[in-house]
Every structure is written in structure tokens, then in C-alpha cells.
PDB file of N, CA and C in Angstrom:
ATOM      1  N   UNK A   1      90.428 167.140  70.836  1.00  0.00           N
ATOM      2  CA  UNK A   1      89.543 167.726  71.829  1.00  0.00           C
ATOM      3  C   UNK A   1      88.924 166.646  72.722  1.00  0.00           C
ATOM      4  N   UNK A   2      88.725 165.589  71.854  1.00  0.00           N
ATOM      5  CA  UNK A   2      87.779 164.380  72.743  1.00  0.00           C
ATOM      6  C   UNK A   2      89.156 163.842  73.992  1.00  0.00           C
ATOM      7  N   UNK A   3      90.351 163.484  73.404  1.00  0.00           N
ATOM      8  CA  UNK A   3      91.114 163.114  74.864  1.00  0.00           C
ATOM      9  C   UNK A   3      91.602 164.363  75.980  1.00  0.00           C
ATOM     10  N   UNK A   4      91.039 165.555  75.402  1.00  0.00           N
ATOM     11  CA  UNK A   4      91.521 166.429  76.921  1.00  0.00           C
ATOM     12  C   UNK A   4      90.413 166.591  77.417  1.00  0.00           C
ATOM     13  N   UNK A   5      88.982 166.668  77.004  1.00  0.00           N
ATOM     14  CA  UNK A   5      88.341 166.117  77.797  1.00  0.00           C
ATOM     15  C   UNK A   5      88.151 164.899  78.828  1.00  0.00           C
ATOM     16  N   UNK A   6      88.538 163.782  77.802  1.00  0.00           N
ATOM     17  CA  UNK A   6      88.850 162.262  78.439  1.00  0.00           C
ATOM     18  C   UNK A   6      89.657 162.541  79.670  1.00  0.00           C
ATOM     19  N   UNK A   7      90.399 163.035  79.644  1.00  0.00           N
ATOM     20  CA  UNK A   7      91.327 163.793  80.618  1.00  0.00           C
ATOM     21  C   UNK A   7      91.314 164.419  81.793  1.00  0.00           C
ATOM     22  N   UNK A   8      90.285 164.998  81.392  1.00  0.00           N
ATOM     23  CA  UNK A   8      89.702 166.300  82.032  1.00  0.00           C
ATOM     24  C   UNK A   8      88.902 165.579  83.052  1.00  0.00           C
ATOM     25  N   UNK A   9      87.716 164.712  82.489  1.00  0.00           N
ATOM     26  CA  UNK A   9      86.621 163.787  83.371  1.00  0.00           C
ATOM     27  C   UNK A   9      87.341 162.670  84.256  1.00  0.00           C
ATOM     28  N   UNK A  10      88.522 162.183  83.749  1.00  0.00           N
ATOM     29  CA  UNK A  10      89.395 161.553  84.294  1.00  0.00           C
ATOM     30  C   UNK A  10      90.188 161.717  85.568  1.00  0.00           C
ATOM     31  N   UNK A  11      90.466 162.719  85.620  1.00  0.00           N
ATOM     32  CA  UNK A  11      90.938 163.837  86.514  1.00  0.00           C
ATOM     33  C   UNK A  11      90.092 163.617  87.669  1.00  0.00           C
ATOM     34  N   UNK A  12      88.808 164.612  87.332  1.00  0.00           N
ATOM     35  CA  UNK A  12      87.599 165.006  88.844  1.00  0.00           C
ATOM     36  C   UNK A  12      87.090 163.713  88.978  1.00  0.00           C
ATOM     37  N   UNK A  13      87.219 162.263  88.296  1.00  0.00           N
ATOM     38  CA  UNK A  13      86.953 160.744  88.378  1.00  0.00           C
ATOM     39  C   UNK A  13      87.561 160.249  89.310  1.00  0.00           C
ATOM     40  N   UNK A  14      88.716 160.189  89.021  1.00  0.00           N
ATOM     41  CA  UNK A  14      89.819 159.621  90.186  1.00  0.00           C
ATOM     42  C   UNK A  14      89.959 160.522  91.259  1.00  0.00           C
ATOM     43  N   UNK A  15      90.225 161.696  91.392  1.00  0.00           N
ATOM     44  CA  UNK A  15      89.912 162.562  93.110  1.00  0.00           C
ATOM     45  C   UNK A  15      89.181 162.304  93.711  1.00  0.00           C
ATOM     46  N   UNK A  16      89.923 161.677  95.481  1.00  0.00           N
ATOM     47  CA  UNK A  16      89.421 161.566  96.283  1.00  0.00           C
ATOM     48  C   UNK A  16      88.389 162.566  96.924  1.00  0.00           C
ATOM     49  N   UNK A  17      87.853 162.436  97.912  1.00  0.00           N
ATOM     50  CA  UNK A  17      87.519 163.103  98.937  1.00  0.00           C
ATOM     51  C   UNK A  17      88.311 163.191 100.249  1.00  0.00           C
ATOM     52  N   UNK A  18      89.398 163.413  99.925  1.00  0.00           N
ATOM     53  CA  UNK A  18      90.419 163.619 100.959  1.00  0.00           C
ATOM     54  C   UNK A  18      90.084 164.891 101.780  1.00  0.00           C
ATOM     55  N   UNK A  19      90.469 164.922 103.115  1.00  0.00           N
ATOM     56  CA  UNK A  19      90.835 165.905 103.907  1.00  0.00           C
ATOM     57  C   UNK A  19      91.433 166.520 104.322  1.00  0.00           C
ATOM     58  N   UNK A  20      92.866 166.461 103.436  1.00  0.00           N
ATOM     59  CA  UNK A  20      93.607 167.360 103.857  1.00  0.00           C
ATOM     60  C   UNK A  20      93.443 168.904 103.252  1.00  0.00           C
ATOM     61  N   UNK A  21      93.844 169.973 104.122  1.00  0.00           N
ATOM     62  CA  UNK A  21      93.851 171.547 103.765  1.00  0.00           C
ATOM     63  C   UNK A  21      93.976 171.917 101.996  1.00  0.00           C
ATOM     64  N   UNK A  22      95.200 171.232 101.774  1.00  0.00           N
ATOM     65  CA  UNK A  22      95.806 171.876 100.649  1.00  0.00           C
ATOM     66  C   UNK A  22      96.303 170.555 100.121  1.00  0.00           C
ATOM     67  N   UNK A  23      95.236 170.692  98.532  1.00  0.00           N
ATOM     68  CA  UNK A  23      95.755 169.381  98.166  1.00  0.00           C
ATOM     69  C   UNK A  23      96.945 169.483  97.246  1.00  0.00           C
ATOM     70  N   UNK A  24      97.494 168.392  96.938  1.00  0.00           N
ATOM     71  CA  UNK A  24      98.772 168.238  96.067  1.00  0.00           C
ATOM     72  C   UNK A  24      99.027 167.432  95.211  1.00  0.00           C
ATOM     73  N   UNK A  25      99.825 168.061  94.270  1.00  0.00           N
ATOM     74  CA  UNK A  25      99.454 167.066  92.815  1.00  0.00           C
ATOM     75  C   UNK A  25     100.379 165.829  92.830  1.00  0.00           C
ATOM     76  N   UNK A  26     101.688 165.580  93.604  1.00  0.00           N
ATOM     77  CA  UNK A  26     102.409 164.566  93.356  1.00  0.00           C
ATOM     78  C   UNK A  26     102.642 164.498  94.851  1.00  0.00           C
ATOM     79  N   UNK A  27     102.917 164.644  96.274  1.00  0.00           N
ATOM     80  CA  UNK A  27     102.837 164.641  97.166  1.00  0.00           C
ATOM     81  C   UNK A  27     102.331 165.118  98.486  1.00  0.00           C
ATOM     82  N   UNK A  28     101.469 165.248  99.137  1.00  0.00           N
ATOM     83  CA  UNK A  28     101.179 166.057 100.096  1.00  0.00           C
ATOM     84  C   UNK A  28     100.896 165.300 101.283  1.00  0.00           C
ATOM     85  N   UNK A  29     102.206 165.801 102.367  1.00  0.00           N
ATOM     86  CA  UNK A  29     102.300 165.401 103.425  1.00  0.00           C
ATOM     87  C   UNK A  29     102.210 166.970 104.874  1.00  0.00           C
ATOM     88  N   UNK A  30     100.591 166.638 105.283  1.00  0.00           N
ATOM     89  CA  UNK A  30     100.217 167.820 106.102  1.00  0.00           C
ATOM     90  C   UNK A  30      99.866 167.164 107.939  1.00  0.00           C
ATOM     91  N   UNK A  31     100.234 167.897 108.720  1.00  0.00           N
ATOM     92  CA  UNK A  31      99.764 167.871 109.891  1.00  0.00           C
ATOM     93  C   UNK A  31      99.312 168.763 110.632  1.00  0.00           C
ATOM     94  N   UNK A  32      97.641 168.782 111.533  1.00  0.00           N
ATOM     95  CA  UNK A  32      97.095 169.591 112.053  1.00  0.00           C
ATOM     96  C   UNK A  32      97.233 169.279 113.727  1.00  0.00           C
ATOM     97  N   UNK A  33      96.945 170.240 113.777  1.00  0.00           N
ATOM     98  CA  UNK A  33      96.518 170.210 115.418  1.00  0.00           C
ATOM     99  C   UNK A  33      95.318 170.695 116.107  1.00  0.00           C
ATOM    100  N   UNK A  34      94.647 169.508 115.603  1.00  0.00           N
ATOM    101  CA  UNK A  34      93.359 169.800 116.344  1.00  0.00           C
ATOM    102  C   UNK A  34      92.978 170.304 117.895  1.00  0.00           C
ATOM    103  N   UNK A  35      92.497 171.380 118.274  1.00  0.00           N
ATOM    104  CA  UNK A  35      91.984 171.647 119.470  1.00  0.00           C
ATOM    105  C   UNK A  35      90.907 172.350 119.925  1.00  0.00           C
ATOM    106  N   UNK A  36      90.525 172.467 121.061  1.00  0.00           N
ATOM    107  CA  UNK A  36      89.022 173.060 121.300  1.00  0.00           C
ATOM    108  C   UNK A  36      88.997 174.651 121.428  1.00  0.00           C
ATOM    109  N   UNK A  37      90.852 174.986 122.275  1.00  0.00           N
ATOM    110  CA  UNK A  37      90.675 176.507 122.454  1.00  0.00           C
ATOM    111  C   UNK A  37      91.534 177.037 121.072  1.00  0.00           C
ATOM    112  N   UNK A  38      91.715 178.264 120.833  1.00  0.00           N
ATOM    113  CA  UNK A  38      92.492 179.216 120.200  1.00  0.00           C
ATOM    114  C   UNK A  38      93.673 179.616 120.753  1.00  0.00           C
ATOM    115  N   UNK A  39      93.749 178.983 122.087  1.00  0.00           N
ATOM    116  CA  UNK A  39      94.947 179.570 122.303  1.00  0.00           C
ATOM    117  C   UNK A  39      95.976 178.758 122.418  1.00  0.00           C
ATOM    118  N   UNK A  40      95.379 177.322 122.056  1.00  0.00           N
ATOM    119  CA  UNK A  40      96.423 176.536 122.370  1.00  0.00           C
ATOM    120  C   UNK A  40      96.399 175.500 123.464  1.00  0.00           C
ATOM    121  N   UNK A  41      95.508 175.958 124.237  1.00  0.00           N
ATOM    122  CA  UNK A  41      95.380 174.774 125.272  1.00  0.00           C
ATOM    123  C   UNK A  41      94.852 173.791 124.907  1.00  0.00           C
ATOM    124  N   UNK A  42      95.409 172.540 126.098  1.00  0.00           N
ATOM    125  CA  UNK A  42      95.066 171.060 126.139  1.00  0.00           C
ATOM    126  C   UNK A  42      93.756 170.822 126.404  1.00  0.00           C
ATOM    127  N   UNK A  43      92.706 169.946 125.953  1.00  0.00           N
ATOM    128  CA  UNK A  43      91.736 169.692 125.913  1.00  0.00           C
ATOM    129  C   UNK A  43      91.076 169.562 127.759  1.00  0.00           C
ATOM    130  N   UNK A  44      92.235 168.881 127.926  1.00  0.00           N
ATOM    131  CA  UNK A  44      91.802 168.508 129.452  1.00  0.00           C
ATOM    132  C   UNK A  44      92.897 169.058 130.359  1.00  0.00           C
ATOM    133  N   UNK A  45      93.128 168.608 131.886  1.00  0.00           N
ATOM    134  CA  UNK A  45      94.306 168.900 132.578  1.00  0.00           C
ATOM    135  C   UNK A  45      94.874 168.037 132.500  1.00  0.00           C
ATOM    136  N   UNK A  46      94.969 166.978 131.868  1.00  0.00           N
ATOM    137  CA  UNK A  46      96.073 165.934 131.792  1.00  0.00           C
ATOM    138  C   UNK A  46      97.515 166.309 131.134  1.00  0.00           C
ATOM    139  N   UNK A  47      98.644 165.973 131.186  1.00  0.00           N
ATOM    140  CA  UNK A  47      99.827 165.714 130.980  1.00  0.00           C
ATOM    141  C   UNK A  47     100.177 164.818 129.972  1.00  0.00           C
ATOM    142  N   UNK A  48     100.947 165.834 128.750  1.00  0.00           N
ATOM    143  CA  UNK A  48     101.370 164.823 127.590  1.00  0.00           C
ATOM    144  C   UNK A  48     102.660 164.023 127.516  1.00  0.00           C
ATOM    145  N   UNK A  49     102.125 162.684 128.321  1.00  0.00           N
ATOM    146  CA  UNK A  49     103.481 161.835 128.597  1.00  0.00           C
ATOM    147  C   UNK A  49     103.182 161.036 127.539  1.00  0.00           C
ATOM    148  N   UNK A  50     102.855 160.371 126.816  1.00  0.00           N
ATOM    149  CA  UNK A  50     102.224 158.986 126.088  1.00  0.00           C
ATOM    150  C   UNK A  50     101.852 160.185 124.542  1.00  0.00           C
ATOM    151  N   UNK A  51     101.975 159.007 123.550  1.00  0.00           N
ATOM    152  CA  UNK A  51     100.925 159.295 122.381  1.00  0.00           C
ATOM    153  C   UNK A  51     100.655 158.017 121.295  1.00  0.00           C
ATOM    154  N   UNK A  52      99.475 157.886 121.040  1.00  0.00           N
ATOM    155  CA  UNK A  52      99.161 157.171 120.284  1.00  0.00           C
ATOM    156  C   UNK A  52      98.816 157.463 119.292  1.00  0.00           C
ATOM    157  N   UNK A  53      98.484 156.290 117.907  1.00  0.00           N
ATOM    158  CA  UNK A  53      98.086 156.573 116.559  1.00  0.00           C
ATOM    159  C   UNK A  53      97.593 155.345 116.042  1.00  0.00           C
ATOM    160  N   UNK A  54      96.281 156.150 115.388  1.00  0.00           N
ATOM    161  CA  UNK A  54      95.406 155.371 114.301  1.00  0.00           C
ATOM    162  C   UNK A  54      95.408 155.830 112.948  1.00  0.00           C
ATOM    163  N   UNK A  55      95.774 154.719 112.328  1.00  0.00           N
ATOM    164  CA  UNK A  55      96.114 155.334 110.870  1.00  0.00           C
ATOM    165  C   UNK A  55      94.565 154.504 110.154  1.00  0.00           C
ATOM    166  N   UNK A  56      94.441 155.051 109.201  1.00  0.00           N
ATOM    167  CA  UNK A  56      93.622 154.233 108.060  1.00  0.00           C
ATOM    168  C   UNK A  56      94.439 154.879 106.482  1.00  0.00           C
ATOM    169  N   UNK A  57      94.526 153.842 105.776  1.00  0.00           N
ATOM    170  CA  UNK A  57      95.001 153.930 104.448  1.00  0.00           C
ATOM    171  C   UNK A  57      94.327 153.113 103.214  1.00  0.00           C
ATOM    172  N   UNK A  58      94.082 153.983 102.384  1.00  0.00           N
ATOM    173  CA  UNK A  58      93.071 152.987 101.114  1.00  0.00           C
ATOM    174  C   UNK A  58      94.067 154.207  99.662  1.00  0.00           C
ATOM    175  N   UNK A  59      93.649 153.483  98.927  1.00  0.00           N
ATOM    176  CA  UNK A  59      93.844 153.585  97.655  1.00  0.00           C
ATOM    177  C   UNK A  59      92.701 153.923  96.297  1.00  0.00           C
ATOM    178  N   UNK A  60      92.901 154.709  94.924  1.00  0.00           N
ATOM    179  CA  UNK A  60      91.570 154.963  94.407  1.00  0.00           C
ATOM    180  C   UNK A  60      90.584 153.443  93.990  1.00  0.00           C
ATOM    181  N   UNK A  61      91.065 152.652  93.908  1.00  0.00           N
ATOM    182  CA  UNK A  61      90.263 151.450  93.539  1.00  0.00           C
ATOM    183  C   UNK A  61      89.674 151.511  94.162  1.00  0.00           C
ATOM    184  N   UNK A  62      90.250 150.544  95.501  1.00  0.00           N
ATOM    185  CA  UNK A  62      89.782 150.396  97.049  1.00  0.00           C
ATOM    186  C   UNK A  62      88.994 151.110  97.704  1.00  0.00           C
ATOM    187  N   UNK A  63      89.176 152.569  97.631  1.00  0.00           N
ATOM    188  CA  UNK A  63      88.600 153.373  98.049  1.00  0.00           C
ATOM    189  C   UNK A  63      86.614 153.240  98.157  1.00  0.00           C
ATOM    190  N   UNK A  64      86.204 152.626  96.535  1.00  0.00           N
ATOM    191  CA  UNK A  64      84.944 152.664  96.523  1.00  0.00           C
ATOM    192  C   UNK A  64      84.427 151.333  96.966  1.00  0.00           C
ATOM    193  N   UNK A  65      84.964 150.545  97.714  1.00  0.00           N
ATOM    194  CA  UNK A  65      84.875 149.390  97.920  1.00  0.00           C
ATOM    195  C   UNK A  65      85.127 149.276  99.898  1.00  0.00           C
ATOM    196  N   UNK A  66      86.188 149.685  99.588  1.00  0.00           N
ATOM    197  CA  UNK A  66      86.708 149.736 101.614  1.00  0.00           C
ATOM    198  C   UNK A  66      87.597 150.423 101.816  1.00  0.00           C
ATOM    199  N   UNK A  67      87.226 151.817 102.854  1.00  0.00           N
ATOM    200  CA  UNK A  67      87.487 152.805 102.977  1.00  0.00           C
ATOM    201  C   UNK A  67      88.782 152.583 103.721  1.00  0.00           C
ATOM    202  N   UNK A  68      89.024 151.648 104.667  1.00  0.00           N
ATOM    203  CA  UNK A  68      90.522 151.345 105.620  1.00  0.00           C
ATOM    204  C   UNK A  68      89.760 151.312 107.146  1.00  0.00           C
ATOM    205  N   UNK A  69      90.152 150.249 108.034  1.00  0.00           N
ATOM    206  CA  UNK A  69      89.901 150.027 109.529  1.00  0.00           C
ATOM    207  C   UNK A  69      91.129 151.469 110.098  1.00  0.00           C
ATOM    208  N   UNK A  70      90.591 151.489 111.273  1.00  0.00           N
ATOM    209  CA  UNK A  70      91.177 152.477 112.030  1.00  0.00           C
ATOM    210  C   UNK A  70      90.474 153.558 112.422  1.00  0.00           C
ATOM    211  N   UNK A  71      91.750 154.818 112.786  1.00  0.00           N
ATOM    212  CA  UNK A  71      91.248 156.113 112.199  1.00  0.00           C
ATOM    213  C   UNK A  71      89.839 156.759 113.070  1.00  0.00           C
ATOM    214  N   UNK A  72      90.771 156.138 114.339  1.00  0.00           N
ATOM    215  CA  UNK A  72      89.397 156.829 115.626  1.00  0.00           C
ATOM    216  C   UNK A  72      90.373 156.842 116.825  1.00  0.00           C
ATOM    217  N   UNK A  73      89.957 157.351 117.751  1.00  0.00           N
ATOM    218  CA  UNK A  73      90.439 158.319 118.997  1.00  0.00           C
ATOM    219  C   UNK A  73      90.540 156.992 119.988  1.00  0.00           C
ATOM    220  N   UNK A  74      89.880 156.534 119.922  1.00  0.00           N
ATOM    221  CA  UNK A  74      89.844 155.721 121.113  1.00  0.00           C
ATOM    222  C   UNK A  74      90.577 154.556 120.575  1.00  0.00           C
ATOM    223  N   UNK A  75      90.730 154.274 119.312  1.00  0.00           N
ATOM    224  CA  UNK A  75      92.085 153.070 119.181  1.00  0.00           C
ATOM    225  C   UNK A  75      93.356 153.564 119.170  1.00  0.00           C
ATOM    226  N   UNK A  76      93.406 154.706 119.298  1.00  0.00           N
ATOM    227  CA  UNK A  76      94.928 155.778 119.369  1.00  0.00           C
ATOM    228  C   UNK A  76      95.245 155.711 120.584  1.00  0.00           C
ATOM    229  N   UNK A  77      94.205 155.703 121.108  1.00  0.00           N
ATOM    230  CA  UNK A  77      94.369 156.297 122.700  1.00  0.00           C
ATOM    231  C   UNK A  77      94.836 154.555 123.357  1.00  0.00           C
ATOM    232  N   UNK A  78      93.691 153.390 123.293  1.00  0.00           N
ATOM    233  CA  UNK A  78      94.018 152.424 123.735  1.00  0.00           C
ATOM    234  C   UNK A  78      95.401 151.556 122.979  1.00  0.00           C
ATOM    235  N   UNK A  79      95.926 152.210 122.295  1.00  0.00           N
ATOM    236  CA  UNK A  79      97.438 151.227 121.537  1.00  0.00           C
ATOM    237  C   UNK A  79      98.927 152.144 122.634  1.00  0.00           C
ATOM    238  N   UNK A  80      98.276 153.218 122.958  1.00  0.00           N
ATOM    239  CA  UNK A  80      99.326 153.663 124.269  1.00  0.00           C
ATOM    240  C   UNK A  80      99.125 153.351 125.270  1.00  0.00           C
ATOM    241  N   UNK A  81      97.803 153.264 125.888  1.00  0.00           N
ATOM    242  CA  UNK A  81      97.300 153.351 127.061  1.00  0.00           C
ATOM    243  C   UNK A  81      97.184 154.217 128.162  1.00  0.00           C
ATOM    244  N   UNK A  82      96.558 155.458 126.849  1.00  0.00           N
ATOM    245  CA  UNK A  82      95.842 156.573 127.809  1.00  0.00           C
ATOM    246  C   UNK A  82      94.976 156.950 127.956  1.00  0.00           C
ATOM    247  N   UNK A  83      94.703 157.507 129.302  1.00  0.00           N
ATOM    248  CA  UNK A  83      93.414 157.050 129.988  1.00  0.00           C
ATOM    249  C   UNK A  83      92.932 158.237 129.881  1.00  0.00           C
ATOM    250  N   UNK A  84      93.642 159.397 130.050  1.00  0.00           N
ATOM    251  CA  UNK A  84      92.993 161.303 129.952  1.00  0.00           C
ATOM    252  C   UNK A  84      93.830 161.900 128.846  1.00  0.00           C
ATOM    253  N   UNK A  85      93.067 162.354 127.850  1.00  0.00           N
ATOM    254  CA  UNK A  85      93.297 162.740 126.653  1.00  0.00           C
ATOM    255  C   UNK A  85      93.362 164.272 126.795  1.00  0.00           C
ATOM    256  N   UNK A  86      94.852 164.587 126.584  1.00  0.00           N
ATOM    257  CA  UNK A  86      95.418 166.205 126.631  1.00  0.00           C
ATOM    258  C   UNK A  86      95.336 166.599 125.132  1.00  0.00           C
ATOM    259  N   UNK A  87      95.531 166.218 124.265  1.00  0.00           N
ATOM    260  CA  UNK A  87      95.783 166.754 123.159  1.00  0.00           C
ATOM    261  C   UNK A  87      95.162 165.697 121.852  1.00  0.00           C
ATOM    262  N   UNK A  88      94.718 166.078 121.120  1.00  0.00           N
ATOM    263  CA  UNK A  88      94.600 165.297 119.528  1.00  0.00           C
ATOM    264  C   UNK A  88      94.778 166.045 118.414  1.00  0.00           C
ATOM    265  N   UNK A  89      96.026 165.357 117.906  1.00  0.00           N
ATOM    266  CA  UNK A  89      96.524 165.796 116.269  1.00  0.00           C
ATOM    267  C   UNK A  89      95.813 164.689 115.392  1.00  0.00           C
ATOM    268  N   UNK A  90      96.076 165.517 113.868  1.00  0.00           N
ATOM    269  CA  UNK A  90      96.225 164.526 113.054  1.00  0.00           C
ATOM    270  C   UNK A  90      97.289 164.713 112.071  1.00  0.00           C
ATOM    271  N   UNK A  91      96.877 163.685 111.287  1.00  0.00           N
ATOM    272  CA  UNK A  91      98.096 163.566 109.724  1.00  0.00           C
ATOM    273  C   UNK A  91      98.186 163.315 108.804  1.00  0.00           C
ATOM    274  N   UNK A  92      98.039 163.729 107.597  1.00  0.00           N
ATOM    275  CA  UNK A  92      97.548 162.735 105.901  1.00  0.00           C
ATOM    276  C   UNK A  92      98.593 163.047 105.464  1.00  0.00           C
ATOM    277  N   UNK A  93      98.824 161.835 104.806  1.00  0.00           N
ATOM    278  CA  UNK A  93      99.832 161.929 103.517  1.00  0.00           C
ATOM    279  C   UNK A  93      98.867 161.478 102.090  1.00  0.00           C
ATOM    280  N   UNK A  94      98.910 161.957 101.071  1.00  0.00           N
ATOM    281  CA  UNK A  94      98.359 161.913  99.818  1.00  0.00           C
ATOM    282  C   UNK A  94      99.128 161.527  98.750  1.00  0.00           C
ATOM    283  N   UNK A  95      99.583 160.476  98.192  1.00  0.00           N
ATOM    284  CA  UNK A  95     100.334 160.631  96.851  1.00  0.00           C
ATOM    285  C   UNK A  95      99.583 160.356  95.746  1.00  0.00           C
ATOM    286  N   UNK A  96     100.132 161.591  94.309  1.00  0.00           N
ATOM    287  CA  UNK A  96      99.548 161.570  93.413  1.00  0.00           C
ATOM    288  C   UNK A  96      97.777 162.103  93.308  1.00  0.00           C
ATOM    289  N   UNK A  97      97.951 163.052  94.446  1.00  0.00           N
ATOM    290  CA  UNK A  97      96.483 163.885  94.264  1.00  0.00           C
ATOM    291  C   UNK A  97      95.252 162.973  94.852  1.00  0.00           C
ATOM    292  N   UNK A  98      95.845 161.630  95.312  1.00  0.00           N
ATOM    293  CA  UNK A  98      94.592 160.946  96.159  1.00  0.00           C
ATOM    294  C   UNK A  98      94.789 159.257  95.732  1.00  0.00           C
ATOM    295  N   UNK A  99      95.675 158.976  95.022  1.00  0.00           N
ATOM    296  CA  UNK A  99      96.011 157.689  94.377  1.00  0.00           C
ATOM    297  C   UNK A  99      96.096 156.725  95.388  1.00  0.00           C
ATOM    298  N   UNK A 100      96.880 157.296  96.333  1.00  0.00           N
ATOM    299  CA  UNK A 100      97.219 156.635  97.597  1.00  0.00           C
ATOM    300  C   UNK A 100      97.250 157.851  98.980  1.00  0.00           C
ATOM    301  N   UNK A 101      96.618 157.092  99.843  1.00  0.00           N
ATOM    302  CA  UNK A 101      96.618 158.421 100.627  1.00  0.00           C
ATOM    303  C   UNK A 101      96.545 157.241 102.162  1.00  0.00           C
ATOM    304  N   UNK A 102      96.834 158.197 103.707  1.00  0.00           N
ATOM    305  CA  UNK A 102      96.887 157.812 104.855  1.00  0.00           C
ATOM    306  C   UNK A 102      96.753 158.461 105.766  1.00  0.00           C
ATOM    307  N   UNK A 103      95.814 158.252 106.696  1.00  0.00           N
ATOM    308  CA  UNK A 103      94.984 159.767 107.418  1.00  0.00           C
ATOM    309  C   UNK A 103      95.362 158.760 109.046  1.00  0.00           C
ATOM    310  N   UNK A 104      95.826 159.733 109.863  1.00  0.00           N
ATOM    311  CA  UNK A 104      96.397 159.392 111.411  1.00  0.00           C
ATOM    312  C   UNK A 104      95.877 160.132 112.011  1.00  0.00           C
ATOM    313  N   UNK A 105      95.391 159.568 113.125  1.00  0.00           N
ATOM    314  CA  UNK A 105      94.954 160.445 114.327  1.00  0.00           C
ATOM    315  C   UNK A 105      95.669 160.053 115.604  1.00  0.00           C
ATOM    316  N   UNK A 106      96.400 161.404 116.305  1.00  0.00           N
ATOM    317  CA  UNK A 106      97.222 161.298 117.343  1.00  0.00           C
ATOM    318  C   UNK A 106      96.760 161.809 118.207  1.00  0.00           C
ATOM    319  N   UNK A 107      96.978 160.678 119.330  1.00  0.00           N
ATOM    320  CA  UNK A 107      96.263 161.141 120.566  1.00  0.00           C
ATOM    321  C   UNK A 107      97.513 161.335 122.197  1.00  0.00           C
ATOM    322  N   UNK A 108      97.748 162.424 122.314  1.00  0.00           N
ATOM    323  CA  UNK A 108      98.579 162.798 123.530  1.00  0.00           C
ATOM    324  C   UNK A 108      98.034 162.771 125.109  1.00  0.00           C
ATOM    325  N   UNK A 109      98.343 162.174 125.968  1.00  0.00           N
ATOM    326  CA  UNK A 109      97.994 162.724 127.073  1.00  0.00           C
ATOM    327  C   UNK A 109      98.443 161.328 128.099  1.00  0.00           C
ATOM    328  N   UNK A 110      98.043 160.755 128.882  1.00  0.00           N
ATOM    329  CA  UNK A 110      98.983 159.872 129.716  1.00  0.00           C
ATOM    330  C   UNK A 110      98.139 158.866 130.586  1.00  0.00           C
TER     331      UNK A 110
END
């Protein structure tokens, strides 16, 4: 009884605070599409010629120590070099329920 507990505390110990939708026990690779309307439209009137990406990636050690550089709009945007932002996605991959995980933010527009 004492190691499925051990187990058990072990478990909700090591889980991240990840953000992705739907988490997963040995892989989870999800992408959203963030936007302002419901219907689908582009944030602005700009044109999605260009896209950029900011990733940040940490691990459970690491995690309580240093979360990962990145992982903002405006370094997505300046590694393409766009100036009017039509669209922003993102992207996590998770392995092993949060062991290793990598969160992207994509930024479209030209």
C-alpha cells in the first residue's frame, strides 16, 4: 500500500503545469489557433506572407529552477521580420506527461 501511494504522490509531484488542452501520458503533440474573432478572421488586415517562431523548452528538474528563454510574440515576429501581425498560433509538444515538454508561438503576417 505504502509504494502505490509512493506512486501515487509521485505522479501529481512530477506534473507539470503545462498548457496544453489535453494532456498525454507518453506523447502529446497539440496545435491551437489562437484568435480574437469566432469566425476565423485575422487579427489585423495584414497578409500572411512570413511566419515566425518562439519556442521555450524546459524539462521536470529544470523546470523549478528555469522555466526556458523565449516564448513571446514579439521574438516570433522579429526572427521573420514582421512588422503587421495577421495571425498567432501556437504549439506544445509534451513527452511523458510533462518530463519534457516545448511550447511555440507562431506568428503570421508580413
Amino acid at each position: 500500500m505504502k509504494y502505490i501511494l509512493l506512486a501515487i504522490f509521485s505522479l501529481a509531484f512530477l506534473t507539470n503545469c503545462l498548457t496544453t488542452p489535453i494532456p498525454g501520458a507518453l506523447v502529446n503533440v497539440t496545435s491551437q489557433h489562437v484568435v480574437g474573432d469566432a469566425t476565423g478572421n485575422t487579427l489585423t488586415s495584414a497578409k500572411v506572407d512570413k511566419s515566425g517562431k518562439s519556442c521555450s523548452m524546459s524539462f521536470t528538474i529544470a523546470n523549478y529552477i528555469f522555466f526556458g528563454a523565449g516564448h513571446s510574440i514579439d521574438e516570433a515576429a522579429k526572427s521573420a521580420g514582421i512588422k503587421k501581425i495577421a495571425v498567432i498560433d501556437r504549439d506544445s509538444i509534451s513527452i511523458l506527461t510533462g518530463l519534457f515538454y516545448r511550447e511555440c508561438v507562431v506568428v503570421w503576417g508580413e
